[in-house]
Protein backbone atom coordinates (compact mmCIF):
# COMPACT_ATOMS: atom_id res chain seq x y z
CA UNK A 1 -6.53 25.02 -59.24
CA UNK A 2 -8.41 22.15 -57.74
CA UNK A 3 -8.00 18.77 -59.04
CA UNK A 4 -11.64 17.38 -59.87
CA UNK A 5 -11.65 13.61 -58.62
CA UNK A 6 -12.43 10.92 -60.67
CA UNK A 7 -13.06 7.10 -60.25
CA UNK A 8 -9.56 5.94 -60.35
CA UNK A 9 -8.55 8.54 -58.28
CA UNK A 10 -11.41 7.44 -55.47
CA UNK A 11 -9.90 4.12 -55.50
CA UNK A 12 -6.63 4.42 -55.67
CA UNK A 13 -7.35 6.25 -52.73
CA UNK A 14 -8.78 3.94 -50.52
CA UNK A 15 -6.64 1.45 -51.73
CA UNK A 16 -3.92 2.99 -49.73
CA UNK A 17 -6.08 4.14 -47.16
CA UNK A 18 -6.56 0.03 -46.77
CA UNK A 19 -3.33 -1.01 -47.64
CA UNK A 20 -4.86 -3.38 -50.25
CA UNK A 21 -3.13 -4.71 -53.11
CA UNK A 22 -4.05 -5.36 -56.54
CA UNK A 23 -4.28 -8.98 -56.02
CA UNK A 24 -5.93 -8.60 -52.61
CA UNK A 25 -8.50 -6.02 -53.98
CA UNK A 26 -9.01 -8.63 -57.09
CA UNK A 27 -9.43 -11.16 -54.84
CA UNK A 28 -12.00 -9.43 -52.80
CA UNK A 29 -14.13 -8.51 -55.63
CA UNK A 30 -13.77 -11.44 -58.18
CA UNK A 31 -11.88 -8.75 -60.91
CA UNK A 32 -8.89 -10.23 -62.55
CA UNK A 33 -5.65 -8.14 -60.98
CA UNK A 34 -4.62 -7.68 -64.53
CA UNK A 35 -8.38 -5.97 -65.49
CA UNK A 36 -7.84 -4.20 -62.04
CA UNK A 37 -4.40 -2.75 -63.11
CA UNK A 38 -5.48 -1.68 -66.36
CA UNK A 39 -8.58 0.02 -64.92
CA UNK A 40 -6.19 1.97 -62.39
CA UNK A 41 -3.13 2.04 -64.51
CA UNK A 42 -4.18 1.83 -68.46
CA UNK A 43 -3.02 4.28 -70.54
CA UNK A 44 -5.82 5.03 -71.60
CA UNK A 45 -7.41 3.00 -68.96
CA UNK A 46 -9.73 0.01 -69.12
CA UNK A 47 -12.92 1.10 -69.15
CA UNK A 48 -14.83 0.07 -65.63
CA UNK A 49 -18.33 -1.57 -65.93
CA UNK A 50 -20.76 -0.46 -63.30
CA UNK A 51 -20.71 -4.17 -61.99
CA UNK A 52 -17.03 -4.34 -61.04
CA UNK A 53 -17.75 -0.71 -59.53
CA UNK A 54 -20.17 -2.73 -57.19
CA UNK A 55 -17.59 -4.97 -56.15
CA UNK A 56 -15.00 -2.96 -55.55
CA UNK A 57 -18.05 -0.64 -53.72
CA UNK A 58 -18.70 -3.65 -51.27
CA UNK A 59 -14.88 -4.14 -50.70
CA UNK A 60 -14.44 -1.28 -49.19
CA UNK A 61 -17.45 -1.48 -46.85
CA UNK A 62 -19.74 0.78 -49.47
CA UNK A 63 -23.52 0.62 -50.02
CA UNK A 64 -23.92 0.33 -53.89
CA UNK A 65 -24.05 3.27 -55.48
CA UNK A 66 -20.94 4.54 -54.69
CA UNK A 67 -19.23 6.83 -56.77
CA UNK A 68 -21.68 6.77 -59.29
CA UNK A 69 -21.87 10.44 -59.59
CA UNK A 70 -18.50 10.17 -61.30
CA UNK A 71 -20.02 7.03 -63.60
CA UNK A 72 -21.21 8.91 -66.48
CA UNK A 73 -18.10 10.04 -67.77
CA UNK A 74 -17.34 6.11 -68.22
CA UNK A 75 -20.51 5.96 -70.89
CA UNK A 76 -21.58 9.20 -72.18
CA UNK A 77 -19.98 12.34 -73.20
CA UNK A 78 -21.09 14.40 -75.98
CA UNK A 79 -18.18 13.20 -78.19
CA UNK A 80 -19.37 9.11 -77.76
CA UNK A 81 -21.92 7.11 -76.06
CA UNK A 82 -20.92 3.63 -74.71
CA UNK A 83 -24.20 1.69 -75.01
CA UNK A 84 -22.57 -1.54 -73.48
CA UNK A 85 -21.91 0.75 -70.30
CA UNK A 86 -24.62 2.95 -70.06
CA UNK A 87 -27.74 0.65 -70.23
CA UNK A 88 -26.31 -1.08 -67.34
CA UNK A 89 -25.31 1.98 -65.33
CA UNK A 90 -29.34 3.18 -66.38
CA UNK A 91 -30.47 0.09 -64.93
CA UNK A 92 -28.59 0.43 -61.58
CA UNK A 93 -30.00 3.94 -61.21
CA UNK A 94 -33.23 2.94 -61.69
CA UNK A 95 -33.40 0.40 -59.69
CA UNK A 96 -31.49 2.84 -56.51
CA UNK A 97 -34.16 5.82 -57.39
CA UNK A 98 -31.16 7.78 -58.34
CA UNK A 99 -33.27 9.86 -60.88
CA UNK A 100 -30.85 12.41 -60.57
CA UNK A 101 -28.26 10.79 -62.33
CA UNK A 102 -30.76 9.21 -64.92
CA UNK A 103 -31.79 12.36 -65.71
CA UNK A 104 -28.15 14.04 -66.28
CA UNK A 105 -27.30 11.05 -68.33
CA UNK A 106 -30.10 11.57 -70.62
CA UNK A 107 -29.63 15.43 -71.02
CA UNK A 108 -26.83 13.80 -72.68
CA UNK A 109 -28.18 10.80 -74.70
CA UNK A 110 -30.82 13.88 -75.92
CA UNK A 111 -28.44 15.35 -77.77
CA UNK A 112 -28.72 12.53 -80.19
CA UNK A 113 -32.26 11.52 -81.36
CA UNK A 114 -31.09 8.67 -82.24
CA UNK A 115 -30.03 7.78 -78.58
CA UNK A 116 -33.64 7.11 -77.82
CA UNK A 117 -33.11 3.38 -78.60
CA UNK A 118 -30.92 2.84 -75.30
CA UNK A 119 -33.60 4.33 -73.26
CA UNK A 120 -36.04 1.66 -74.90
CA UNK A 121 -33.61 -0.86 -74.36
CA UNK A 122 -33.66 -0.07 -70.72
CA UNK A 123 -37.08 -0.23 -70.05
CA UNK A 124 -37.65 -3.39 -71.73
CA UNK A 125 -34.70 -4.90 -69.55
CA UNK A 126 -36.49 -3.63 -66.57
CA UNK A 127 -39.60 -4.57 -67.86
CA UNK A 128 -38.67 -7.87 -68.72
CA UNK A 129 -36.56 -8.00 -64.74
CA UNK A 130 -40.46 -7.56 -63.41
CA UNK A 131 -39.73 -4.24 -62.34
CA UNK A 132 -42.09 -2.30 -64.42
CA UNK A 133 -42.41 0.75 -61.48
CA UNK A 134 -38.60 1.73 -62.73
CA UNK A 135 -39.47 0.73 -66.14
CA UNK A 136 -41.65 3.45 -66.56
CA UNK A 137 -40.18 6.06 -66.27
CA UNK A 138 -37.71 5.46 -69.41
CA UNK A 139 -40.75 4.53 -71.46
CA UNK A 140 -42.21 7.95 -70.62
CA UNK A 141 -38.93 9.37 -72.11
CA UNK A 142 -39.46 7.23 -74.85
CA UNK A 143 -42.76 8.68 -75.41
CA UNK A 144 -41.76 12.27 -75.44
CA UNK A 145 -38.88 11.88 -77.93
CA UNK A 146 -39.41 9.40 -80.10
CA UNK A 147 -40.21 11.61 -83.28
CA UNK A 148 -42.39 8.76 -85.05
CA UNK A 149 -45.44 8.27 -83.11
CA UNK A 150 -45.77 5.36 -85.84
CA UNK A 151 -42.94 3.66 -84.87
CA UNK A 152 -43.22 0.29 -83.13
CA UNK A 153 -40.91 1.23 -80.08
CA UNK A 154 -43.18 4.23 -79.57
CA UNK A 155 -46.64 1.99 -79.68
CA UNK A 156 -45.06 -0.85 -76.99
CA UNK A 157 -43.81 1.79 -75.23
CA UNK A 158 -47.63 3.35 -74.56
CA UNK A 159 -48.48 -0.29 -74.16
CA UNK A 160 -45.37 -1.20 -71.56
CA UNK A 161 -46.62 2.07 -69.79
CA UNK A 162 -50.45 1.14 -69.42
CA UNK A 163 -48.96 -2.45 -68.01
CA UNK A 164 -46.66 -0.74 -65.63
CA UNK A 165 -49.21 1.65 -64.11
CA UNK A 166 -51.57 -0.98 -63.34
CA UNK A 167 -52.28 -1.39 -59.50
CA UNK A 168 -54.78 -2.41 -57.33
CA UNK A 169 -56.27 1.50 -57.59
CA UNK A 170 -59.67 1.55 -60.05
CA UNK A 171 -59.52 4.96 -60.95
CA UNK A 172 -55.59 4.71 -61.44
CA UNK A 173 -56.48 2.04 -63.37
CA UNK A 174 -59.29 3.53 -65.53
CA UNK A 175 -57.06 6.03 -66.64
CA UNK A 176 -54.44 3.69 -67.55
CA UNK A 177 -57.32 2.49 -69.74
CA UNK A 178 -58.30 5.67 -71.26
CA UNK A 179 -54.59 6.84 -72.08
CA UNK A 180 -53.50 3.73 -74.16
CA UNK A 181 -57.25 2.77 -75.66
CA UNK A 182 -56.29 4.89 -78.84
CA UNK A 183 -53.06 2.97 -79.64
CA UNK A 184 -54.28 -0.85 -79.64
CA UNK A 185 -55.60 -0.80 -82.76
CA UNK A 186 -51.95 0.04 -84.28
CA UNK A 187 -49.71 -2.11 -81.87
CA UNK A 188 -48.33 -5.37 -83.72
CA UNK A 189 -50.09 -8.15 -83.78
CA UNK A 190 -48.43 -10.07 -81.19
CA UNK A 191 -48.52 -7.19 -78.56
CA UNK A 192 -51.86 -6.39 -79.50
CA UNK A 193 -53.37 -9.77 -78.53
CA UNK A 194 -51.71 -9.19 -74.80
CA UNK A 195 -53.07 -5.19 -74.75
CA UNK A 196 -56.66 -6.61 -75.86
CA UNK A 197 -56.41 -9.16 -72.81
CA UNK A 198 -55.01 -6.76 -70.06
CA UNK A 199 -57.77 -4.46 -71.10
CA UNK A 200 -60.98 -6.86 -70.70
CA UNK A 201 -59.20 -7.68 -67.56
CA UNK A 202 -59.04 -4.36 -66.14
CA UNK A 203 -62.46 -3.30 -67.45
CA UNK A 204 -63.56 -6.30 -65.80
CA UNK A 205 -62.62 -5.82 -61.84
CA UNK A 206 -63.99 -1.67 -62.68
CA UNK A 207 -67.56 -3.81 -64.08
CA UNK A 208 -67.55 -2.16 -66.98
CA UNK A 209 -69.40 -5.11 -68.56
CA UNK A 210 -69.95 -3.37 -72.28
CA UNK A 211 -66.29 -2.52 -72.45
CA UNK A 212 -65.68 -6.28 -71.60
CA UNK A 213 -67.73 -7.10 -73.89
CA UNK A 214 -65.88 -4.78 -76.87
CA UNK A 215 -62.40 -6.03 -76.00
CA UNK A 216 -63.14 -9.71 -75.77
CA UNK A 217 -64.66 -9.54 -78.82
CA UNK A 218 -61.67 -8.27 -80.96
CA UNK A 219 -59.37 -10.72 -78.61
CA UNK A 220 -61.40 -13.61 -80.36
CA UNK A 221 -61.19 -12.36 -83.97
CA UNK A 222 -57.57 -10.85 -83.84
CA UNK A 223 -57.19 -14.80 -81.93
CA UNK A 224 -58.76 -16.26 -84.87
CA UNK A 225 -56.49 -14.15 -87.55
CA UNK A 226 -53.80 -14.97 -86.37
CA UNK A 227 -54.06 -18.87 -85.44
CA UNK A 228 -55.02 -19.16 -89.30
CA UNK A 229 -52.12 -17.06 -90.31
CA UNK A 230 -49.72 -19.54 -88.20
CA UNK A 231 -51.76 -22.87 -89.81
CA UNK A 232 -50.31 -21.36 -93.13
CA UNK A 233 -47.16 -20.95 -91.78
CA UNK A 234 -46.90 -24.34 -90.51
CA UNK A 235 -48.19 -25.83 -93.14
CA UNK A 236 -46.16 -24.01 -95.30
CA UNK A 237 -43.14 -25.51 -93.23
CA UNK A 238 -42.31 -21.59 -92.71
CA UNK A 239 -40.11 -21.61 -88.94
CA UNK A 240 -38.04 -18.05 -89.07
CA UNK A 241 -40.88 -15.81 -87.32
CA UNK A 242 -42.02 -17.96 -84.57
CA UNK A 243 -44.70 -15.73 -82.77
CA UNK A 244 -43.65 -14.31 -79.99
CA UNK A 245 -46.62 -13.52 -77.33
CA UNK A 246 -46.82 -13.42 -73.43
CA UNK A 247 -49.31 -16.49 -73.41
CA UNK A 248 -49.61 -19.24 -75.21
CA UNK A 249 -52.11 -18.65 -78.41
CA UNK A 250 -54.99 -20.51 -77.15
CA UNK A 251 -55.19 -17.83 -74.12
CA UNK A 252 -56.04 -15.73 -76.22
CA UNK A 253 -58.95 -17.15 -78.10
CA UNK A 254 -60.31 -19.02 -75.42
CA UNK A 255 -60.00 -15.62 -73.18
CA UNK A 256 -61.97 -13.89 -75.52
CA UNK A 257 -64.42 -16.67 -74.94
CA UNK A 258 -64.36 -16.96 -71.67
CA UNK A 259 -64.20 -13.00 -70.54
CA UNK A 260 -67.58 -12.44 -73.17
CA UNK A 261 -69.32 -15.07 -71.38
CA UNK A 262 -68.12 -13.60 -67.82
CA UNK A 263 -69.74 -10.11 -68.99
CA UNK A 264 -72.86 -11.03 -69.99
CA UNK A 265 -73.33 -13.58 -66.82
CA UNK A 266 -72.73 -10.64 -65.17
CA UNK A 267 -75.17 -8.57 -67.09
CA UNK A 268 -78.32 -11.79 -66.29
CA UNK A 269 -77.63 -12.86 -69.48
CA UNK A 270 -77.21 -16.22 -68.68
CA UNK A 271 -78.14 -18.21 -72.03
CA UNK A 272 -75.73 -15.93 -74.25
CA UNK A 273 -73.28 -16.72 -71.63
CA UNK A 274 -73.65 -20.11 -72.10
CA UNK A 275 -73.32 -20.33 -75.34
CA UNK A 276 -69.75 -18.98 -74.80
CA UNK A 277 -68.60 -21.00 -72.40
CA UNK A 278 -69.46 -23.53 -74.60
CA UNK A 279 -66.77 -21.93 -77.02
CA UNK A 280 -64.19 -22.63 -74.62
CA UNK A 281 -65.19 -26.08 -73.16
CA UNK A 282 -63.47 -27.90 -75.44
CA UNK A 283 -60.38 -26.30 -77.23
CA UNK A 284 -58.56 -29.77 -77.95
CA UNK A 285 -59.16 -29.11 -82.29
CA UNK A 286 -56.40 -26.05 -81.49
CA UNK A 287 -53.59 -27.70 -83.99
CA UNK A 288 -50.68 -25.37 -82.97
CA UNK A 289 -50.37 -27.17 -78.87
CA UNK A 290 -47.22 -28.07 -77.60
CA UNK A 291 -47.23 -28.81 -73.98
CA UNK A 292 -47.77 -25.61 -72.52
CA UNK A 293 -50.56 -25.38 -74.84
CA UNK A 294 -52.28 -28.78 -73.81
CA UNK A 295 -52.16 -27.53 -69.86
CA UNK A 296 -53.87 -24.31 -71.06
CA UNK A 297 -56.88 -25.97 -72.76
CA UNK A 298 -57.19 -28.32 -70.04
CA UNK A 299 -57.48 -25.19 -67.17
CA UNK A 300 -60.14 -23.80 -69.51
CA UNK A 301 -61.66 -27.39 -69.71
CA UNK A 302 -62.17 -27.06 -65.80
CA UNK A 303 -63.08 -23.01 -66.12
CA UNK A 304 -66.03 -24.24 -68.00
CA UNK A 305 -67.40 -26.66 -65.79
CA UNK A 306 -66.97 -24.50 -63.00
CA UNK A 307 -68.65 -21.53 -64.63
CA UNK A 308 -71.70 -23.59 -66.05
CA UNK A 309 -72.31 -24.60 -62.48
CA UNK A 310 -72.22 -20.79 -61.56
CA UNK A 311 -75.15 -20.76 -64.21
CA UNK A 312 -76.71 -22.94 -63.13
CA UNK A 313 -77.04 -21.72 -59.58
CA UNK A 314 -77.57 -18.45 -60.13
CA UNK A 315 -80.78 -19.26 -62.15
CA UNK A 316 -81.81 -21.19 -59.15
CA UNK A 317 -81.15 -24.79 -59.60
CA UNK A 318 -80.45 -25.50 -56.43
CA UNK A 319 -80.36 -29.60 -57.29
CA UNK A 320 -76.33 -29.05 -57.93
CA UNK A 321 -75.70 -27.35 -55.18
CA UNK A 322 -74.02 -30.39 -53.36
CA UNK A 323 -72.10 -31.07 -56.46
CA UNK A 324 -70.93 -27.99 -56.52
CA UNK A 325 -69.68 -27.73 -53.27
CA UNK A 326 -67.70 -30.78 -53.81
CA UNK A 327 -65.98 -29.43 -57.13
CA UNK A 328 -65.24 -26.35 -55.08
CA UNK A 329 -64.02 -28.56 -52.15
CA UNK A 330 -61.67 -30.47 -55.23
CA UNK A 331 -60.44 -26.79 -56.79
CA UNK A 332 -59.45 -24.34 -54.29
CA UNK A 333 -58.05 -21.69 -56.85
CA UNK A 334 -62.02 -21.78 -57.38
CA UNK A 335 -63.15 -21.54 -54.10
CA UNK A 336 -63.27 -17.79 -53.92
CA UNK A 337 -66.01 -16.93 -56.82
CA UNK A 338 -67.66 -19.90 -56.05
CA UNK A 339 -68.75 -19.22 -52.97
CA UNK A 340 -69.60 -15.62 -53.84
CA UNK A 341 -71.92 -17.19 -56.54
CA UNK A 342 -73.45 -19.47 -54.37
CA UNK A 343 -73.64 -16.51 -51.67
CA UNK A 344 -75.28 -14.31 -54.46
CA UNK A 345 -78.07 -17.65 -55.37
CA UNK A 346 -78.82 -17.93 -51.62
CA UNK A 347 -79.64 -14.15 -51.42
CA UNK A 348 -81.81 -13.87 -54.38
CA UNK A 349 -83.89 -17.12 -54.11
CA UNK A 350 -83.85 -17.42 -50.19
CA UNK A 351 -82.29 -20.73 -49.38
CA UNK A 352 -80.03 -21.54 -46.13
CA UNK A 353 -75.73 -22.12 -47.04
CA UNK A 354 -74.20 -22.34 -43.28
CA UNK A 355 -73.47 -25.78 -43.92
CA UNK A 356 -71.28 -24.27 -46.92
CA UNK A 357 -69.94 -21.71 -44.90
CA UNK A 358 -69.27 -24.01 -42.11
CA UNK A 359 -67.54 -26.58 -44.44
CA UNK A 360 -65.38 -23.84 -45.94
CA UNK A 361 -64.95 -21.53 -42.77
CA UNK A 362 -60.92 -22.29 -42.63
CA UNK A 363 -60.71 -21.30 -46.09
CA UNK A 364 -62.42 -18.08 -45.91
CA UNK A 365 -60.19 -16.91 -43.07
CA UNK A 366 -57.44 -16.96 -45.52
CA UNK A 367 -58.96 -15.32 -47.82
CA UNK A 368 -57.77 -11.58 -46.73
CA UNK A 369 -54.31 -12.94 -47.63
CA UNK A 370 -55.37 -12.75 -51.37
CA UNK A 371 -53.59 -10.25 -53.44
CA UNK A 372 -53.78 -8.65 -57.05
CA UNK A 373 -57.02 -6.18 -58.65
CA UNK A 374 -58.99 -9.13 -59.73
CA UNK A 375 -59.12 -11.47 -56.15
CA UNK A 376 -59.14 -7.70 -54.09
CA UNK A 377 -62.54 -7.08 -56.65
CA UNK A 378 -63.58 -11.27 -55.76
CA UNK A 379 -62.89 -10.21 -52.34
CA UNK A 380 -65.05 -7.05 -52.04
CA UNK A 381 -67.97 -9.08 -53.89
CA UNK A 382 -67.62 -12.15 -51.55
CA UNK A 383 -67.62 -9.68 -48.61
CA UNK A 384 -70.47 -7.77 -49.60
CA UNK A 385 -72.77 -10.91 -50.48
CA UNK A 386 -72.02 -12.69 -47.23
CA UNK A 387 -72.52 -9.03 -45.51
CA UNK A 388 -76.36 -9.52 -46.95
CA UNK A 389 -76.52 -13.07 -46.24
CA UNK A 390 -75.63 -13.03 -42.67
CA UNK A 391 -78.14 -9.50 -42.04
CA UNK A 392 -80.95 -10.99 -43.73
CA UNK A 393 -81.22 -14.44 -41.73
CA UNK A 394 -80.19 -11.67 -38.47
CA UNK A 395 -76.57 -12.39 -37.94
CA UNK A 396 -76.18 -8.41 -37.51
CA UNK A 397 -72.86 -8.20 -35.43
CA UNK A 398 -70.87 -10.67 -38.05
CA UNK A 399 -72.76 -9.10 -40.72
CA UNK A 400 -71.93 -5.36 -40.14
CA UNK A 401 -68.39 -6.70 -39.74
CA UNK A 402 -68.30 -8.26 -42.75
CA UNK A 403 -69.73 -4.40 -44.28
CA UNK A 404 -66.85 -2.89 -42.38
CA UNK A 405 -64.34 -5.54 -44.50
CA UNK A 406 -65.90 -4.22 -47.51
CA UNK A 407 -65.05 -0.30 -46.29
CA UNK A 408 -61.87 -1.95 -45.75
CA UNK A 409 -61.22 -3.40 -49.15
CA UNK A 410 -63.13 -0.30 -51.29
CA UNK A 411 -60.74 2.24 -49.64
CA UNK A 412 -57.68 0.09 -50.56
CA UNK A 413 -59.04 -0.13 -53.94
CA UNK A 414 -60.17 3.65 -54.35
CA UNK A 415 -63.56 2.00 -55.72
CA UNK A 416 -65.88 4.97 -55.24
CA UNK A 417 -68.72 3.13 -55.89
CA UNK A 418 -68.18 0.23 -54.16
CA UNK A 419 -67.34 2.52 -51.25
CA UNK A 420 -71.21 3.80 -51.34
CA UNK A 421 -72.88 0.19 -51.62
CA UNK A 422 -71.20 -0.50 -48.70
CA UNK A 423 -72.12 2.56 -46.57
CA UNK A 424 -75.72 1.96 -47.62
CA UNK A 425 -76.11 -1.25 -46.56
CA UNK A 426 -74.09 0.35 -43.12
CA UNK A 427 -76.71 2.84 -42.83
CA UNK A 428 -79.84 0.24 -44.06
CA UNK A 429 -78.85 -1.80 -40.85
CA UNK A 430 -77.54 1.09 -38.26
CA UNK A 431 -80.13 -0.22 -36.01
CA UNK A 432 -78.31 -3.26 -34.94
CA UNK A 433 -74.42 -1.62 -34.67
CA UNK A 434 -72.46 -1.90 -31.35
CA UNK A 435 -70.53 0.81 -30.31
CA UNK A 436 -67.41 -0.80 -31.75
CA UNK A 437 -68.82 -1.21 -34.92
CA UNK A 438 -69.69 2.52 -34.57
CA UNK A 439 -66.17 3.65 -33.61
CA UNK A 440 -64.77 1.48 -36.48
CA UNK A 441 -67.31 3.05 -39.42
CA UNK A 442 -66.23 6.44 -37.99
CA UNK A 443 -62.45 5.98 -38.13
CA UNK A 444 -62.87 4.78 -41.91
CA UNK A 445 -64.82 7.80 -42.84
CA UNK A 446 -62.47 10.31 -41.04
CA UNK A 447 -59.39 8.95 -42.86
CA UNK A 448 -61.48 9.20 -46.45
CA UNK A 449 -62.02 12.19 -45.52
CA UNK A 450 -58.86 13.57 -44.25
CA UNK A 451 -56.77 11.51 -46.93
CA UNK A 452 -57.19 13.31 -50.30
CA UNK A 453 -55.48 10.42 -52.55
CA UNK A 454 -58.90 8.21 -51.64
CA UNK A 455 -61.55 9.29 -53.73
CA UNK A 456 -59.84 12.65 -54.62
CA UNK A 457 -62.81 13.35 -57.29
CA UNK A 458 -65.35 13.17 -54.35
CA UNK A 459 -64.35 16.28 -52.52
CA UNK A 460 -65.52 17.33 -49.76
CA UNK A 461 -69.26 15.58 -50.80
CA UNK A 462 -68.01 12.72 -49.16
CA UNK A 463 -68.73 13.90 -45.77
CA UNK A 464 -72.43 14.07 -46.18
CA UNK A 465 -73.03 10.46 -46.07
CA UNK A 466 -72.03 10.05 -42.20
């Protein structure tokens, strides 16, 4: 009968295959020669934590991950689960893409309902690490076997899952929307300020301006709630339930300020979007700021001055322009949807910016460095404008390269509709093209076209516009 190896036999192994000692092994790998013997030698033996299986991994010339297939009987049998061993050894396997293993330890856990806790526990440590791609799936598992749908681990985990699966993708990210909508209303409080903001933000870059609308507004009066429920608290001298929130609590209110004014700018609403800006000029009255808190009112302090001149330009009052410019030349991190307002202004009431591009030129070459939804969305917008800008006053070869950028940028994005304004203006100006330009427009559409994962609900429709 063959003898089925196990960890300790694997080691013991190439310990003599090395001619290593205890001491020299512990010495290697930072593990006490005492813990090392009792690992090896223990009867029973010392449990080994997936850490010191690392080590010991790397000292003899390994890539982590070794062994690992012989891991889970160190954390989960159906007799006993070792939750300070397997969360760990979850964690490791998530982060190596061994799914494999993930999913014969949880097989396991399974048999337990009650096991569905250390699957939470995971993905809130990766969650919490930053890496919310392996966090997901373990959220997903929490999903499908958590038996109370009620349940507060079940609601963050929908609401961890909508945060993990956002990307730069609009459609991905639309139905990231559309699967956790139902479950904000039921989240607690303190999560459900941060779903409320990650969903006007999303909405937002897919310009769904109503839905912006919708979710700032219960951001402000959940904001409101709960800032007087923690005035009562304080004055109450009650300190055992600090809130706990991803932002400080002024975000939040001033957010839903600021992202209600941003929608209905964007609708040509522009005194109703004054009027909230105006809510979030001036935030110093907030009695619950500590430092973090001060820094935040102050950025919205600046966010309001630098959106009432986007007001005011884009109802044509030109007079600030200069003033403008220098604020933008003072705030970089504003530089990007400045200029695209001041772009947008120049378009619709005629008047000459070089001098703005000119000033500014170094700037906007760095711009394609930008990442994230929102700045690839500022990007597009910026693009597009300037596309129009420079085709209008007859810069056509810079111009239809700047519509190529926007091709570019849409594809990356899977922004169907963006996608089309920027073949129509292509097509509006085909005229002045060179045969570059040509090649270029026709590489972008074969690749849409042959490339099923851009667009996918287009089908083969898509072709019709070239």
């Amino acid at each position: 009968m063959e003898i089925q190896p196990t960890i300790r036999s694997e080691i013991e192994k190439k310990v003599k295959e090395k001619g290593y000692t205890l001491s020299k092994l512990g010495e290697m790998t930072g593990i006490n020669p005492g813990n090392l013997s009792e690992i090896l030698n223990g009867n029973p033996p010392r449990a080994i934590t997936i850490r010191q299986l690392d080590a010991i991994a790397a000292a003899f010339g390994y890539e982590p991950g070794w062994l690992y297939e012989l891991y889970p009987e160190e954390c989960v049998t159906r007799e006993r689960v070792s939750r300070p061993r397997v969360i760990p050894f979850l964690i490791r396997c998530a982060e190596l893409d061994r799914e494999d293993l993930i999913e014969r330890v949880v097989s396991l856990l399974m048999e337990n309902p009650k096991n569905v806790s250390i699957l939470y526990a995971v993905g809130e440590q990766l969650f919490e690490a930053g890496k919310r791609k392996e966090s997901s799936l373990f959220y997903r598992l929490v999903i499908d076997n958590e038996k109370d749908n009620h349940s507060d681990r079940y609601l963050i985990s929908q609401y961890r899952l909508f945060r993990a699966s956002l990307g730069t993708d609009v459609e991905e990210n639309w139905k990231a929307v559309i699967r956790f909508e139902p479950y904000r209303h039921k989240l607690p409080e303190n999560y459900r300020l941060d779903a409320l903001l990650q969903l006007a933000n999303v909405c937002f870059t897919l310009h769904r301006w109503k839905d912006v609308e919708r979710y700032a507004d219960e951001l402000r009066e959940l904001a409101k709630v709960v800032y007087q429920h923690e005035l009562r608290k304080k004055r109450r001298n009650i300190t055992n339930e600090p809130l706990q929130t991803e932002r400080h609590l002024v975000v939040y209110y001033g957010q839903g300020h600021l992202l209600k004014s941003e929608a209905l700018e964007k609708q040509g609403h522009y005194d109703k979007a004054r009027e909230y800006i105006l809510g979030y000029a001036e935030l110093g009255w907030f009695e619950l700021l500590d430092e973090t808190g001060i820094k935040e009112v102050e950025k919205f302090r600046l966010w309001a001055r630098a959106n009432l001149y986007t007001l005011d330009i884009l109802m044509g009052n030109t007079t600030i322009l200069p003033e403008y410019v220098d604020f933008l030349a003072d705030h970089p991190n504003e530089l990007l949807p400045g200029l695209t307002t001041i772009i947008e202004s120049a378009n619709k009431y005629k008047f000459s910016i070089d001098s703005v591009l000119d000033r500014f030129s170094d700037q906007i070459s760095n711009f394609s460095t930008y990442q994230g939804s929102i700045n690839k969305e500022r990007l597009f917008r910026f693009r597009y404008e300037l596309a129009i800008y420079r085709l209008q006053i007859g810069e056509y070869t810079n111009g239809i390269d700047d519509v190529l950028k926007c091709l570019d940028l849409s594809t990356e994005m899977n922004d169907c509709y963006s996608f089309i304004q920027a073949v129509a203006l292509f097509e509006a100006y085909r005229t002045y093209i060179t045969d570059k330009q040509e090649k270029k427009f026709k590489s972008i559409m074969k690749e849409v076209s042959r490339d099923e994962s851009i667009f996918p609900f287009t089908g083969s429709n898509l072709g019709v516009v070239w």
